[in-house]
Protein backbone atom coordinates (compact mmCIF):
# COMPACT_ATOMS: atom_id res chain seq x y z
CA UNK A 1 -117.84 52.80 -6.10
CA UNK A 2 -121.04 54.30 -4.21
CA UNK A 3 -121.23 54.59 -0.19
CA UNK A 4 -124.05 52.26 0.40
CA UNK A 5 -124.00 51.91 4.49
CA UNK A 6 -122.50 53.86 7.56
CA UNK A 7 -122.48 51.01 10.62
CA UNK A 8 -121.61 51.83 14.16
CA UNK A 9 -120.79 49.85 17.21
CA UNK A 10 -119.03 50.05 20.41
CA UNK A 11 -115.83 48.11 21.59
CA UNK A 12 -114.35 47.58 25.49
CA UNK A 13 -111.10 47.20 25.95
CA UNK A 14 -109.64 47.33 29.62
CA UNK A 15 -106.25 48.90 30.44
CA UNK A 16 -103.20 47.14 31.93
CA UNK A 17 -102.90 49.72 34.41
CA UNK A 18 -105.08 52.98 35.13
CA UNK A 19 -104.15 55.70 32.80
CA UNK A 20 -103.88 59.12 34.89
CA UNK A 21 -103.10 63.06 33.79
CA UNK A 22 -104.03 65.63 35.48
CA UNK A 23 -107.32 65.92 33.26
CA UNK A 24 -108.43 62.46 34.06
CA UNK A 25 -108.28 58.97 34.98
CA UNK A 26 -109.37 56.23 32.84
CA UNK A 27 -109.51 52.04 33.67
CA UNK A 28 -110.61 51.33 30.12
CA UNK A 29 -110.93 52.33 26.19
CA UNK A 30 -114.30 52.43 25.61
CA UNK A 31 -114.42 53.58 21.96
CA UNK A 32 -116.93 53.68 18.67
CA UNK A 33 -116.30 51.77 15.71
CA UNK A 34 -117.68 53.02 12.50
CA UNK A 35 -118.13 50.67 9.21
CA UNK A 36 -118.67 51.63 5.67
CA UNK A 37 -119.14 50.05 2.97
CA UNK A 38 -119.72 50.72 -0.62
CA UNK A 39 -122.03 48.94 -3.15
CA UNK A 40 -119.34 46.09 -4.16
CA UNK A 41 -119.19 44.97 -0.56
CA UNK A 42 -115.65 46.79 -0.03
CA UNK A 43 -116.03 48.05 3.52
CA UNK A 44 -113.42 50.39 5.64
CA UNK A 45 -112.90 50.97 8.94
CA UNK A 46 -112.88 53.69 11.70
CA UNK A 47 -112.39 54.23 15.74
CA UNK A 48 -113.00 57.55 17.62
CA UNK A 49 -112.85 57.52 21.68
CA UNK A 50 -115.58 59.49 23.83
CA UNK A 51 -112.67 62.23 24.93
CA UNK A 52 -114.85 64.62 26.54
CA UNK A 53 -112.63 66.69 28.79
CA UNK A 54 -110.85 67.69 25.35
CA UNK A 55 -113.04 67.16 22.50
CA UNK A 56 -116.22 67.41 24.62
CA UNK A 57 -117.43 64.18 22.61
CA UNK A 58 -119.22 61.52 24.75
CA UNK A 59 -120.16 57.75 23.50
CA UNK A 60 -123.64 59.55 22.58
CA UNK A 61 -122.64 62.45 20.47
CA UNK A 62 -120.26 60.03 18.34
CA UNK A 63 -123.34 57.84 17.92
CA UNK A 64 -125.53 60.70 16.98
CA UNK A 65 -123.46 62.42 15.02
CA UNK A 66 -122.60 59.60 12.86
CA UNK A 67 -126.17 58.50 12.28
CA UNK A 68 -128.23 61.75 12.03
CA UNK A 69 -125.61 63.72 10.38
CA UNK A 70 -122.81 62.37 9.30
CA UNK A 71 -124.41 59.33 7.51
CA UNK A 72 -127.48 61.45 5.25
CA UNK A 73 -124.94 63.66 4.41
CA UNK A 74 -122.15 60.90 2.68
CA UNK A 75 -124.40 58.07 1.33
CA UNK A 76 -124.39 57.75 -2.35
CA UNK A 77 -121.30 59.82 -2.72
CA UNK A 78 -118.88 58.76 -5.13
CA UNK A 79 -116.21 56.95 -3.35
CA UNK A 80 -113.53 58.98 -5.94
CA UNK A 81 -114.97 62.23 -5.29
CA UNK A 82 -112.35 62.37 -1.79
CA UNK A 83 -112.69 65.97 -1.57
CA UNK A 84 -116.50 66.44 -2.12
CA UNK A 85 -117.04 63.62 0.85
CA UNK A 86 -114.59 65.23 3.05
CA UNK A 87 -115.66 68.76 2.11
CA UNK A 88 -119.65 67.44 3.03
CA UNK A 89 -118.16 65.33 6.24
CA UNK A 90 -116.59 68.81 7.48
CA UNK A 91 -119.74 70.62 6.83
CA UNK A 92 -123.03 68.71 7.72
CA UNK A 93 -122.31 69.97 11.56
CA UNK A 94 -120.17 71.94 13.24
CA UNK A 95 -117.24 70.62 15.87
CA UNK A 96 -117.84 66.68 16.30
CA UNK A 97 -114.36 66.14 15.38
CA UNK A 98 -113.97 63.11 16.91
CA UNK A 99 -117.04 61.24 14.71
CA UNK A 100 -115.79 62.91 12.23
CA UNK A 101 -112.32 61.48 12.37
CA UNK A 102 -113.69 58.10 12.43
CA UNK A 103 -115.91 58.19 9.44
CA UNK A 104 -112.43 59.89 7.73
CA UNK A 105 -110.39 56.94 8.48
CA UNK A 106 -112.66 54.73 7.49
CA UNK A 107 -113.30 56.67 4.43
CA UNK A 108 -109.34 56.67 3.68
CA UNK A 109 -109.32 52.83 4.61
CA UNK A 110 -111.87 52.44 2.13
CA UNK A 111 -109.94 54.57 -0.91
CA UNK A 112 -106.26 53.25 -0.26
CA UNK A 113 -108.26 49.33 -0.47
CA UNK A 114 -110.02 50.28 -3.88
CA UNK A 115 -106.59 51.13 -5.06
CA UNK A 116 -104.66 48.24 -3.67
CA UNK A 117 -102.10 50.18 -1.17
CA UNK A 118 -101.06 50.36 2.15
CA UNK A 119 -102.49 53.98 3.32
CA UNK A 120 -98.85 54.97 4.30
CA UNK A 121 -97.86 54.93 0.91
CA UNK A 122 -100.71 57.05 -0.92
CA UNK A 123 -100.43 59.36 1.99
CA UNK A 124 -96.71 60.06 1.45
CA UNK A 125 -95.35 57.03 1.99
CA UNK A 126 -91.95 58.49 3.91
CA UNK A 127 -90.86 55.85 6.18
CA UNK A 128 -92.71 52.07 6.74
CA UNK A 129 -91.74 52.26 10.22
CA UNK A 130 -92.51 54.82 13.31
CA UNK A 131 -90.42 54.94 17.08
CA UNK A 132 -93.25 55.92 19.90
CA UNK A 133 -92.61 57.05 22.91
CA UNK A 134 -94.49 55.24 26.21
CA UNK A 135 -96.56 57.49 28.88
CA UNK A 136 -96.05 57.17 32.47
CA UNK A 137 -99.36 58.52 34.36
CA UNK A 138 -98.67 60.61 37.11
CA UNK A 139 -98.95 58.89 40.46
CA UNK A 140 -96.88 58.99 43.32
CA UNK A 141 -92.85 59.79 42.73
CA UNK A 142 -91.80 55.93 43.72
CA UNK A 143 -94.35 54.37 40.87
CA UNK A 144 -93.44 56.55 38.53
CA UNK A 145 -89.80 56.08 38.70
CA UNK A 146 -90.16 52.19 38.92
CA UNK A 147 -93.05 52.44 35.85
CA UNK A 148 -90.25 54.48 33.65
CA UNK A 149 -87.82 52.02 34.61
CA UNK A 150 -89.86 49.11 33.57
CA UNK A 151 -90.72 50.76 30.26
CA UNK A 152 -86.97 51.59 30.09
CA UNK A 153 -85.91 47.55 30.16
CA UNK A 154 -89.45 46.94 27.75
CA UNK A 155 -87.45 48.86 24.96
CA UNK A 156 -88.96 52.69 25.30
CA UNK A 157 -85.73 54.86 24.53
CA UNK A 158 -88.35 58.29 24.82
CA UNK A 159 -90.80 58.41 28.01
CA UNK A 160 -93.53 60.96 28.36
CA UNK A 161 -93.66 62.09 32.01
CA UNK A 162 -97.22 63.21 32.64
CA UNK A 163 -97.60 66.15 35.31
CA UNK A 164 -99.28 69.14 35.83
CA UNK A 165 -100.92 68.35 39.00
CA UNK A 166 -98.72 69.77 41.83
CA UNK A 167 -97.05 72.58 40.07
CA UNK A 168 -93.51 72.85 41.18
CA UNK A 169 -93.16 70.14 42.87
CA UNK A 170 -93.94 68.44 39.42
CA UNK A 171 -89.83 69.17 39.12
CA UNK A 172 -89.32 66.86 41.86
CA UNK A 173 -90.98 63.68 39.57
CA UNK A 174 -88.93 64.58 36.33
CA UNK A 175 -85.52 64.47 38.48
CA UNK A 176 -85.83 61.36 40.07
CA UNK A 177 -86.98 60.19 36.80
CA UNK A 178 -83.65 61.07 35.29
CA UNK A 179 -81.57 59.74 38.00
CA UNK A 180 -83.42 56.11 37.51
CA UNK A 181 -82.99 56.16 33.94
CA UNK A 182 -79.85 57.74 33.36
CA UNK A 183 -78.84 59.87 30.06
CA UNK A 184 -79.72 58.52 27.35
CA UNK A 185 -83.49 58.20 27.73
CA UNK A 186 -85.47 60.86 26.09
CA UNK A 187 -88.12 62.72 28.32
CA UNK A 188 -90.83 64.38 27.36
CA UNK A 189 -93.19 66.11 30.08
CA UNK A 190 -96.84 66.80 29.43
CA UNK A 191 -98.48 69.06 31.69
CA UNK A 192 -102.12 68.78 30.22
CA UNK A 193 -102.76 72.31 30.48
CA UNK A 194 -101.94 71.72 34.62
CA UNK A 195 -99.58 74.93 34.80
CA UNK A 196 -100.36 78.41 34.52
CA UNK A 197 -97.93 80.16 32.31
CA UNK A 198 -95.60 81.86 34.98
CA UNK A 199 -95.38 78.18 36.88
CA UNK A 200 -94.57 77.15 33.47
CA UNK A 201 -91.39 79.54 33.20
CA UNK A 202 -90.65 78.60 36.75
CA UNK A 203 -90.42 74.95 36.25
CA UNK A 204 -88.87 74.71 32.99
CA UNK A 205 -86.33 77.17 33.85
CA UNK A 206 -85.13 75.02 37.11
CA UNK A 207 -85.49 71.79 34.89
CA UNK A 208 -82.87 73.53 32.76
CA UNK A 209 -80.39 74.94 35.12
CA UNK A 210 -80.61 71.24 36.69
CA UNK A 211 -79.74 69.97 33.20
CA UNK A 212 -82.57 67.36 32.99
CA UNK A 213 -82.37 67.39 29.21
CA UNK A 214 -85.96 67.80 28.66
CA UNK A 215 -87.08 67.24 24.80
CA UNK A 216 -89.63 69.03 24.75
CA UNK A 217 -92.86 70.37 26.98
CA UNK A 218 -96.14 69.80 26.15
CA UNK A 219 -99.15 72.22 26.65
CA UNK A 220 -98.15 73.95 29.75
CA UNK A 221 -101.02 76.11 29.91
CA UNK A 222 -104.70 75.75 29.45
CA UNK A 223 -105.53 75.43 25.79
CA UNK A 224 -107.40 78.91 25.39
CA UNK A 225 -104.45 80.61 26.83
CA UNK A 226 -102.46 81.57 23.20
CA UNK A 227 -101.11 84.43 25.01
CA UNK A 228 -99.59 82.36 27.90
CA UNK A 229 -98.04 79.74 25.57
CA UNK A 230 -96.19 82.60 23.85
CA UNK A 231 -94.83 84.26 26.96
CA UNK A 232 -93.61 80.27 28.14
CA UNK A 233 -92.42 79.70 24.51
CA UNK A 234 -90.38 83.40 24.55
CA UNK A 235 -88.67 82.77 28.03
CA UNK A 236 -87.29 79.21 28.02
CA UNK A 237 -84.90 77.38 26.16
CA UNK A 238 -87.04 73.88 25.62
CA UNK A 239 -88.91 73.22 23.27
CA UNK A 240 -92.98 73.99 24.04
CA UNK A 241 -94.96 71.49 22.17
CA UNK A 242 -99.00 73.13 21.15
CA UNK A 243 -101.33 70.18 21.85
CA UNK A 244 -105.04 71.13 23.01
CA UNK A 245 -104.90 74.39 21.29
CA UNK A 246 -104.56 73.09 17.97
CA UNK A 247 -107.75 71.47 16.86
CA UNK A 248 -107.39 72.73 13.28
CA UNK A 249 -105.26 74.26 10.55
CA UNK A 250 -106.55 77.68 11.55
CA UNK A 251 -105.35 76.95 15.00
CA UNK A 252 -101.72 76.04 13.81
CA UNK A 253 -101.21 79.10 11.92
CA UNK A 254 -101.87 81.45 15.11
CA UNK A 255 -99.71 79.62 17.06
CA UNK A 256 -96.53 79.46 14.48
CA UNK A 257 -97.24 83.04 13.94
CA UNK A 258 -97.43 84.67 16.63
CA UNK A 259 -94.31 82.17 18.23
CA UNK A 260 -96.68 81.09 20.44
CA UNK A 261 -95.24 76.84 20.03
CA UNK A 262 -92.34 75.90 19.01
CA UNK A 263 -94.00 72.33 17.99
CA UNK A 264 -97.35 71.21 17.12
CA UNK A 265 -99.02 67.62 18.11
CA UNK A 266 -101.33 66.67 15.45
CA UNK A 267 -104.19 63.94 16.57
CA UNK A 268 -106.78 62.86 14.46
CA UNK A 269 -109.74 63.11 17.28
CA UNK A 270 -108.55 67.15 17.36
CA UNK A 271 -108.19 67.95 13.47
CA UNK A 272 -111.73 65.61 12.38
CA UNK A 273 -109.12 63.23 10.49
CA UNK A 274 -106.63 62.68 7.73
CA UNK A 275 -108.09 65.33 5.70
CA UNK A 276 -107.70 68.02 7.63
CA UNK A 277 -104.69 66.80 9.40
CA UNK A 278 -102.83 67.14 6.20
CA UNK A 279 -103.83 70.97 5.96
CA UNK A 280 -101.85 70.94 9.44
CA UNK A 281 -98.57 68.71 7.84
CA UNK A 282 -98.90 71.23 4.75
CA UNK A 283 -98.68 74.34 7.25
CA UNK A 284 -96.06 73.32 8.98
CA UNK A 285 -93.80 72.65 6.39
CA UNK A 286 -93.98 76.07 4.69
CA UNK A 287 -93.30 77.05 8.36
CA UNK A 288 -90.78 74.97 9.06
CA UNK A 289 -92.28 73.53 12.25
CA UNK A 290 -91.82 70.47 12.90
CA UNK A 291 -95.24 68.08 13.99
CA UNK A 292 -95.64 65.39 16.36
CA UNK A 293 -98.46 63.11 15.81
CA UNK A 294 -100.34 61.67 18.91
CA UNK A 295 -103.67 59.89 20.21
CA UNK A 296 -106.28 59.83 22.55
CA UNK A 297 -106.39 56.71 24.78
CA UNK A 298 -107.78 54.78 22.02
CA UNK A 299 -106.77 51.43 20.55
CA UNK A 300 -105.40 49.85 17.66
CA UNK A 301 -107.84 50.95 14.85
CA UNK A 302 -107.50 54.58 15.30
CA UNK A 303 -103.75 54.97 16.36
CA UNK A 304 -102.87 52.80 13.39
CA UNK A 305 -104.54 55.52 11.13
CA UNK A 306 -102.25 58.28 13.10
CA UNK A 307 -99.16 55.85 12.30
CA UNK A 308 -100.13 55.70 8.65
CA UNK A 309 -99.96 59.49 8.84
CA UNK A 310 -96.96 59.67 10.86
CA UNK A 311 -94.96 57.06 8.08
CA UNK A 312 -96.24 58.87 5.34
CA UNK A 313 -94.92 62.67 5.65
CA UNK A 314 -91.96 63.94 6.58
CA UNK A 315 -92.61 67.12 8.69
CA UNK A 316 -93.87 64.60 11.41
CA UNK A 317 -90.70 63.53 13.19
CA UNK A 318 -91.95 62.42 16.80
CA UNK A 319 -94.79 59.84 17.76
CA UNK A 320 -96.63 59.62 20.65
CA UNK A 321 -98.41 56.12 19.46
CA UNK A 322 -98.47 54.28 22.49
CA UNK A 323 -102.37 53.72 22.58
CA UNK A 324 -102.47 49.98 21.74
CA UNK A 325 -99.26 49.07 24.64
CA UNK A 326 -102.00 50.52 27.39
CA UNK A 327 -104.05 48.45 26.44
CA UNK A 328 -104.41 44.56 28.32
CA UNK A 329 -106.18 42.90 25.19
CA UNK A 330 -105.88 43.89 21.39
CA UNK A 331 -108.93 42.44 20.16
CA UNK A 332 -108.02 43.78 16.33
CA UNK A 333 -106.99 41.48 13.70
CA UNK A 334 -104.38 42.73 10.98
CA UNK A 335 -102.79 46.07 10.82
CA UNK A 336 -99.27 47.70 11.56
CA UNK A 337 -97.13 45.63 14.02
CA UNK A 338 -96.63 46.93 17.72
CA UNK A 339 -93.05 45.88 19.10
CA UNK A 340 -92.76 47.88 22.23
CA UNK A 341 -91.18 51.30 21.16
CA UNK A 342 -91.60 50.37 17.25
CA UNK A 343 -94.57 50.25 14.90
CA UNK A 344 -93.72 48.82 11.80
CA UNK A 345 -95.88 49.35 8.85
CA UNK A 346 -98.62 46.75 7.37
CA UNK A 347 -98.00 46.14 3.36
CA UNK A 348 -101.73 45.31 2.78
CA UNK A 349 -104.57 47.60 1.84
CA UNK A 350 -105.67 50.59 3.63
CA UNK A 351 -105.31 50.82 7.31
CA UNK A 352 -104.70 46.97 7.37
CA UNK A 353 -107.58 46.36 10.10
CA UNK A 354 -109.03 43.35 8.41
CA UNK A 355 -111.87 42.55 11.67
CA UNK A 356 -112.53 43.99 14.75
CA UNK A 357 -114.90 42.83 17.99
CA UNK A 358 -117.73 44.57 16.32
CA UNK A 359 -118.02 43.50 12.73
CA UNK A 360 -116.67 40.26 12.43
């Protein structure tokens, strides 16, 4: 089976409610769709968002990287030879990652069809179900508490708290957060790189003597800062959680060693895709380091291709796959099932997207 055509188009999708960090704020998913197809008319599908304040990849470098590079480089491959089209994917341009990770999942999509299996299972196939946590954006103290206690009585039994904007007083949002809630709610705070790393001690340390029960904290510190994540990861008891400095296996294997994380959050739009996301999953286990597997604010395409991953191996034990609930309109057909704080697995081939608004 030959790769006979590379299609791309664009998809709009507005949010139920603005999604805020303190990176950026976003009213809509504005994303790329990617489409290939193979001589016998089999055709698999991909999504990668414009992320540029992490990736750096706008709409047009997605668009232009899939057409001038990405495309010469895979048609006419062999649709067995996986590892000679992932090994020219990773090669025909540096960085990119996030066209890159579309044409993978599409790629994957394609191979897990040809063979008649839900990509879950030929990744792994651990689990054919995944618990996600929901994000609260960081607004003012009153909307956030009444935002985690709606997603509280929509199901969510884990809340990410973003933050990162106000430094300590951050510590005022996460404890009137656990007074609404109560217990026997899981937090998790995500500082998108707000704090600098002696804030980060600060905070955390005084979220701990006020026994907020945080699971885990996520990037702290800005993502070039290794140093700084292994001074916060040394001097508290939570759990730090590497996000934006791990774009690649490479990345994950200076962080566990030098005890700079204590977790790493694998997403797709970071690693390039599947392919390389597994070098991550493989890492980690001989490690011993547990992964969490998150997205982008992207929709239902591309954060089902995380879930696959996420059901498939074992070293991923948290999910932050809440892309498609943001979301006011799923305009995908087929796929996993989204029930609030579950995402239960599709039994058909590949990713299970069978249309989307582009290619109908």
């Amino acid at each position: 089976m030959i790769i006979k055509n590379i299609e791309v188009g664009e998809i709009f999708i507005p949010l139920a409610r603005p999604f805020k960090t303190a990176l950026r704020t976003v009213n809509n998913v504005e994303d790329i769709i990617i489409k290939v197809e193979t001589e016998t008319g089999l055709t698999g599908f991909g999504e990668a968002p414009p992320t540029a304040v992490i990736t750096g990849d706008t709409k047009g470098s997605i668009i232009t990287a899939v057409k001038d590079f990405i495309t010469p480089a895979l048609m006419g491959m062999e649709l067995d030879n996986l590892d000679g089209i992932f090994r020219k994917l990773n090669s025909c341009m540096v960085k990119n990652t996030s066209a890159k990770a579309a044409v993978d999942m599409a790629i994957y999509d394609l191979y897990a069809k040809q063979h008649n299996t839900p990509l879950y299972k030929m990744l792994g196939g651990n689990t054919n179900q995944v618990e996600t946590d929901l994000t609260i954006s960081v607004n003012s103290i009153p909307e956030m508490v009444a935002d985690s206690l709606d997603a509280v009585k929509g199901g969510y039994r884990i809340l990410k708290i973003k933050v990162g904007k106000e430094g300590i007083k951050d510590l005022e949002r996460i404890t009137e957060i656990r007074k609404a809630i109560g217990p026997d709610i899981k937090i998790r705070v995500d500082a998108n790189q707000g704090w600098t790393a002696k804030q980060s001690v600060q905070i955390i340390r005084a979220m701990e003597d006020k026994g907020l029960d945080i699971e885990l904290v996520e990037q702290p510190v800005p993502a070039h800062d290794f140093k700084g994540m292994q001074f916060v990861t040394s001097q508290v008891a939570t759990p730090i959680l590497a996000d934006e400095s791990v774009f690649s296996a490479e990345d994950a294997i200076t962080l566990i060693q030098n005890g700079a994380a204590d977790l790493i959050n694998i997403k797709l739009m970071k690693t390039g895709g599947i392919y390389n996301a597994l070098k991550i999953c493989d890492i980690a286990e001989i490690y011993g380091v547990e992964c969490m597997i998150g997205c982008m604010l992207e929709g239902k395409l591309s954060v089902s291709a995380a879930a696959h991953l996420a059901a498939a191996k074992g070293i991923i034990t948290r999910a932050d796959l809440d892309g498609p609930s943001l979301c006011k309109t799923d305009p995908f057909t087929g796929g996993p099932v989204y029930a609030e704080n579950m995402i239960y697995m599709n039994e058909t081939p590949g990713i299970g997207i069978e249309k989307t608004p582009c290619f109908l």
